[in-house]
Protein backbone atom coordinates (compact mmCIF):
# COMPACT_ATOMS: atom_id res chain seq x y z
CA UNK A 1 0.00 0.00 0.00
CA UNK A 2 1.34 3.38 -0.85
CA UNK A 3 1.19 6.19 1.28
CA UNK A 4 -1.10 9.21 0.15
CA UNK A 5 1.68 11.61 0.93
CA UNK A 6 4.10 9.51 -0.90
CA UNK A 7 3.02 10.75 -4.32
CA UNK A 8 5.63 11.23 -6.91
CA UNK A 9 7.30 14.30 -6.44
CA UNK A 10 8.27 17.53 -8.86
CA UNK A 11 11.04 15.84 -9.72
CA UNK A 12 10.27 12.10 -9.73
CA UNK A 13 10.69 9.32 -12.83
CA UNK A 14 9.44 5.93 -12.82
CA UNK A 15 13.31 4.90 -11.60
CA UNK A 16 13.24 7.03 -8.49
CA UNK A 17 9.64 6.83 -7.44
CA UNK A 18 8.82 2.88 -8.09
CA UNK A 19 11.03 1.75 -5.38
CA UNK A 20 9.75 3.56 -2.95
CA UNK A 21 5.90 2.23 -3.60
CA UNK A 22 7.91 -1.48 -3.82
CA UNK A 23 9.15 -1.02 0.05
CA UNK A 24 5.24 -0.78 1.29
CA UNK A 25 3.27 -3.93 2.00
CA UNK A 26 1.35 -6.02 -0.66
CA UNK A 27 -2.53 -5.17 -0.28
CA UNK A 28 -2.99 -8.55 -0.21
CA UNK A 29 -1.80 -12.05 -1.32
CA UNK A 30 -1.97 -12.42 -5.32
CA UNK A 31 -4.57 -14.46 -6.57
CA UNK A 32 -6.70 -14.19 -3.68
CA UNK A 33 -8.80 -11.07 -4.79
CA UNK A 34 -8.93 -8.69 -7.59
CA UNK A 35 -8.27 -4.92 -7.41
CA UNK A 36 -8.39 -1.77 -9.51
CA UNK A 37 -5.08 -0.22 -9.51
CA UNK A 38 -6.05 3.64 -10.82
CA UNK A 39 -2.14 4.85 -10.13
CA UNK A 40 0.25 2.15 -9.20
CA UNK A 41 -0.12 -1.04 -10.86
CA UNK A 42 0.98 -0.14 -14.52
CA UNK A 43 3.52 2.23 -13.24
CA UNK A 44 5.12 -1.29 -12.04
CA UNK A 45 4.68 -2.68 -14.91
CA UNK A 46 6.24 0.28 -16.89
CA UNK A 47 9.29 0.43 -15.02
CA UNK A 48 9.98 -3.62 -15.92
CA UNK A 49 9.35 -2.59 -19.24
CA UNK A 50 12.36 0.42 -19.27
CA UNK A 51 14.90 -2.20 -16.89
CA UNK A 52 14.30 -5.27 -19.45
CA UNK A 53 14.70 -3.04 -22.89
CA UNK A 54 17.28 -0.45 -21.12
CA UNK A 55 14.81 2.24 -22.93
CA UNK A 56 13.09 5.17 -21.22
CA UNK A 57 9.36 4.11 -20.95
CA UNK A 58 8.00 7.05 -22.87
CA UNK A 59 10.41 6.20 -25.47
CA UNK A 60 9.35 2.63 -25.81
CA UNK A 61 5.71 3.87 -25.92
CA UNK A 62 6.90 6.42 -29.00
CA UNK A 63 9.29 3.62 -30.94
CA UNK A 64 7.48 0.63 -30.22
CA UNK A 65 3.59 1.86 -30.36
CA UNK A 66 2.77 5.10 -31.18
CA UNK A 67 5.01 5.51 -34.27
CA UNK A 68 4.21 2.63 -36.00
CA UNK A 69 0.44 3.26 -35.48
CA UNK A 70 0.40 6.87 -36.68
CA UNK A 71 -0.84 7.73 -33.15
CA UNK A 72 0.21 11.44 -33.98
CA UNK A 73 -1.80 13.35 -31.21
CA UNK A 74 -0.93 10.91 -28.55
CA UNK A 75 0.93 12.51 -25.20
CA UNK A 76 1.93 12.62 -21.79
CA UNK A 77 2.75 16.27 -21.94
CA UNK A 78 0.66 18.04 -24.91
CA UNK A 79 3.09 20.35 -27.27
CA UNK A 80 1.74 23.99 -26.22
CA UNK A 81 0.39 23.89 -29.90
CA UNK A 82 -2.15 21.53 -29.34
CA UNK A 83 -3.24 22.74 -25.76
CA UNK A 84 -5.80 24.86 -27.14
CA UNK A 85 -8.02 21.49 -28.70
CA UNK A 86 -7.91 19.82 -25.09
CA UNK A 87 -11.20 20.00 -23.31
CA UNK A 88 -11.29 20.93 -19.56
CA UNK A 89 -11.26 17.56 -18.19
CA UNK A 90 -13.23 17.22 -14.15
CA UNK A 91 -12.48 14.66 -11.86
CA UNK A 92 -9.13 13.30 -13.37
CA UNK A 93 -6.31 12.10 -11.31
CA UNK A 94 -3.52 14.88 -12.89
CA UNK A 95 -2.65 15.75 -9.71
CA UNK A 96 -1.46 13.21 -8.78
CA UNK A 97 1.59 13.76 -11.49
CA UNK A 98 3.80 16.75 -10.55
CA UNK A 99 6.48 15.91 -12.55
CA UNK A 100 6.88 16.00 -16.36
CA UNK A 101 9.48 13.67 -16.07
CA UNK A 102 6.87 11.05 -14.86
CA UNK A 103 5.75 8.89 -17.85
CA UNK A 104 3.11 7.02 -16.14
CA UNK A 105 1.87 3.82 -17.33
CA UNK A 106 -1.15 3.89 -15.72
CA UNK A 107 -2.13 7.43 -16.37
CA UNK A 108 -2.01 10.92 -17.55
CA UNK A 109 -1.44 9.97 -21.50
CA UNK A 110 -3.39 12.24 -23.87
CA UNK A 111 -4.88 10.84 -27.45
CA UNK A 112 -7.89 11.33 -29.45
CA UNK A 113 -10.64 9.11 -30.73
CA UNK A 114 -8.77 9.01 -34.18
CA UNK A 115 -5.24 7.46 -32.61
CA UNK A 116 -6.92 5.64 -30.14
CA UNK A 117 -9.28 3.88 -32.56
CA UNK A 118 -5.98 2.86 -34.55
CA UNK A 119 -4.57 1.02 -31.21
CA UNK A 120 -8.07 -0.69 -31.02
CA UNK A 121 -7.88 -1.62 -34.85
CA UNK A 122 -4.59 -3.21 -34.00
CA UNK A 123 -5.94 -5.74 -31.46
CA UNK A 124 -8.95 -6.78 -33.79
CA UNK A 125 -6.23 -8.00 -36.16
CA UNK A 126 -4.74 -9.75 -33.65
CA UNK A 127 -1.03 -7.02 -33.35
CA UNK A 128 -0.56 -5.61 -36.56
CA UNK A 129 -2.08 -2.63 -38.44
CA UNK A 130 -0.44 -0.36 -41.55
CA UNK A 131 2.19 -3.31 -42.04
CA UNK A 132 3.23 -3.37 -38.68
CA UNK A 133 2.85 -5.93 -36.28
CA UNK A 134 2.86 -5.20 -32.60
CA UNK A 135 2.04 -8.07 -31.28
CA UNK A 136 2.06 -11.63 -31.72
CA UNK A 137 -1.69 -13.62 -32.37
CA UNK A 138 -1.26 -15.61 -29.02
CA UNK A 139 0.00 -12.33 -27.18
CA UNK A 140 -3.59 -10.78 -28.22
CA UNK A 141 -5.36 -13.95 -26.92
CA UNK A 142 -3.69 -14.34 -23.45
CA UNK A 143 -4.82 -10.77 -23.17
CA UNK A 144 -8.63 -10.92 -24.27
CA UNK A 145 -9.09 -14.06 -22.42
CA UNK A 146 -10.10 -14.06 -18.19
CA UNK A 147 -6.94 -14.90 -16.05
CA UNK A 148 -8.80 -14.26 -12.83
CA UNK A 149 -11.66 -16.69 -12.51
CA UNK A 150 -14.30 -15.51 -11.06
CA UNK A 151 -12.37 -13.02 -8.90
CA UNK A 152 -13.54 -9.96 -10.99
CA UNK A 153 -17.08 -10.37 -11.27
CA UNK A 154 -17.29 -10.62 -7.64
CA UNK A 155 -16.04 -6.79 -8.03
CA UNK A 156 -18.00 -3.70 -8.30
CA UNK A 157 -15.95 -3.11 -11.30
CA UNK A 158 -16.46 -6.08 -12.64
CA UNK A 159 -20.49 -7.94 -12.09
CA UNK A 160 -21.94 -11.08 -13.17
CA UNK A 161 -20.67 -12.63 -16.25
CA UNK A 162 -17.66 -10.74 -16.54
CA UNK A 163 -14.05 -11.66 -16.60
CA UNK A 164 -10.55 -9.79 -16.83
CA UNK A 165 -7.46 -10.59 -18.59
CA UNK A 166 -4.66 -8.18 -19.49
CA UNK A 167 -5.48 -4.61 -18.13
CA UNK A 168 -9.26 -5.57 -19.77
CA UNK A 169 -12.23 -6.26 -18.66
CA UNK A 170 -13.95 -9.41 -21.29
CA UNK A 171 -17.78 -10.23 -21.48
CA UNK A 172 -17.90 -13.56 -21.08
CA UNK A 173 -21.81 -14.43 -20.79
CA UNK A 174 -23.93 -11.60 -22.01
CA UNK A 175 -26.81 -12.45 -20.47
CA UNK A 176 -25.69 -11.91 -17.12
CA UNK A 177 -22.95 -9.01 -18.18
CA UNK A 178 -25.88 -6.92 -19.75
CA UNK A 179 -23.43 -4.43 -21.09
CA UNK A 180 -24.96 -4.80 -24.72
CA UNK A 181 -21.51 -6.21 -26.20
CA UNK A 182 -21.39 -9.82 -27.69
CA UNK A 183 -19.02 -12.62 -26.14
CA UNK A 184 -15.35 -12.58 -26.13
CA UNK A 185 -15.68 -8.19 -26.01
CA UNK A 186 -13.10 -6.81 -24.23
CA UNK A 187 -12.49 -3.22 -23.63
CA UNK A 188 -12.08 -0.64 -20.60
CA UNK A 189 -13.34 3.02 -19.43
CA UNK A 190 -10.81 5.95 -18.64
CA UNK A 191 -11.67 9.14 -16.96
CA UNK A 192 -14.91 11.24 -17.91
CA UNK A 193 -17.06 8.21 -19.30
CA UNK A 194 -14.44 6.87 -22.38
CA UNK A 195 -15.14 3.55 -23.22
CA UNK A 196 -13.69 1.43 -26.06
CA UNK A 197 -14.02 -2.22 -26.89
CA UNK A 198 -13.20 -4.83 -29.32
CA UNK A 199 -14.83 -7.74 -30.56
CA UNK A 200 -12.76 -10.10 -32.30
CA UNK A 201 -15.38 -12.48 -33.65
CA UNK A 202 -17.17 -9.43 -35.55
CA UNK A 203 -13.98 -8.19 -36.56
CA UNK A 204 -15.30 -4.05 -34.86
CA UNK A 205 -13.75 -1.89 -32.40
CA UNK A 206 -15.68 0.84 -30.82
CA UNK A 207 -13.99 4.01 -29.10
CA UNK A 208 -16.22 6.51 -27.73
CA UNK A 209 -14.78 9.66 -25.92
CA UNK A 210 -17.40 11.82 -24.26
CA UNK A 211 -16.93 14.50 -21.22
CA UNK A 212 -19.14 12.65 -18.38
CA UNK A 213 -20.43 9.30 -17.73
CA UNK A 214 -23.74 8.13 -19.67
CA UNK A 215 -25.27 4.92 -19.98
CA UNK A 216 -24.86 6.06 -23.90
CA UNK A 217 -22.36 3.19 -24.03
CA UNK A 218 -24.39 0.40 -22.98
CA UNK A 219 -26.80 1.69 -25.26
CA UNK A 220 -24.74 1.77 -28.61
CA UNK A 221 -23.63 -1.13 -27.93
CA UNK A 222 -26.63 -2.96 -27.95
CA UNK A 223 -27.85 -0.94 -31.10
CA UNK A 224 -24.24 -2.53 -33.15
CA UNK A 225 -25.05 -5.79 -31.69
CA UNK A 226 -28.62 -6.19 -32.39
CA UNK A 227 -27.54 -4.93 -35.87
CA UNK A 228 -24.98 -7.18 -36.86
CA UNK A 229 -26.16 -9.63 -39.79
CA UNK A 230 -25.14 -13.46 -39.20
């Protein structure tokens, strides 16, 4: 568990900061319950990524992701000639990052529905898009498919008929999900009411960016679905 007054600081990178959040206790034994990590838990998992490639995260992100996807308008800190085409966004969890030296993995990245939309493409065709591939069929199936049991649905994140693999949450019986999305969906929500999804078998990705939660997403999701043609 990490501290509320240990935040990262002004002048704080994944390097300096991530051992300090290592020192504090485990929230509890893995594999006994599920949690939603909103700050922590990717930032983890982006600092493995820089130690095992030797590469800055944000770097990594940029070489590895972004560029090859044509993710153009995709940032942790906006150029000052974009600022004026961000919205005011409520409720977010930017202070929590003082420093611009933080690349978080978990948040404070900046895109629009056209780059994101291009990252979702990429998973429906299982890693690659524009003649690049990012990652491997079986990479993309380990990650759409529940690791957790029934450990999420038990959540209030998570519900009846609901599973979680890879940082996303899957439908896995519709019925009892009653999110409007078919089986095998997988997607996630970010601050402000964003969703996206994919669904592999029907070969469609869906990215909607709003500025407040709706139930507009369960709704268009059940429109596509009850419109798709067997």
């Amino acid at each position: 568990m990490v501290s509320k007054l240990d935040r990262p600081g002004s002048s704080d990178t994944l390097a300096s900061w991530i051992p300090r959040a290592a020192a504090g206790p485990l929230d509890f034994q893995p594999g006994t319950r599920w949690a939603y990590s909103g700050t922590v838990g990717l930032d983890v998992v982006a600092r493995i990524i820089e130690i095992v490639s030797g590469t800055p995260f944000n770097e990594f992100v940029q070489t590895r992701i972004f560029d090859p996807l044509d993710m153009k308008d995709t940032h942790w800190n906006v150029p000052e000639d974009k600022l004026g085409r961000m919205p005011v966004m409520r409720n977010d969890k930017g202070p929590w990052i003082k420093s611009a030296d933080y690349f978080s993995g978990s948040i404070g990245l900046v895109s629009t529905a056209r780059d994101y939309v291009h990252f979702q493409q990429m998973l429906v065709n299982n890693g690659t898009l524009f003649g690049h591939r990012l990652l491997k069929p079986e990479s993309v199936a380990m990650m759409s498919t529940n690791q957790v049991g029934n450990l999420f649905n038990e959540t209030a994140k998570g519900g009846s008929g609901r599973g979680f693999g890879y940082t996303v949450g899957i439908t896995v019986d519709p019925e009892q999900a009653n999110d409007g999305r078919t089986a095998g969906a997988f997607g996630w929500m970010g601050a402000a009411g964003t969703v996206s999804w994919t669904a592999p078998e029907e070969e469609m990705t869906i990215v909607y960016m709003v500025q407040g939660p709706t139930d507009l997403p369960r709704k268009i999701a059940e429109t596509v679905r009850d419109a798709i043609v067997e």
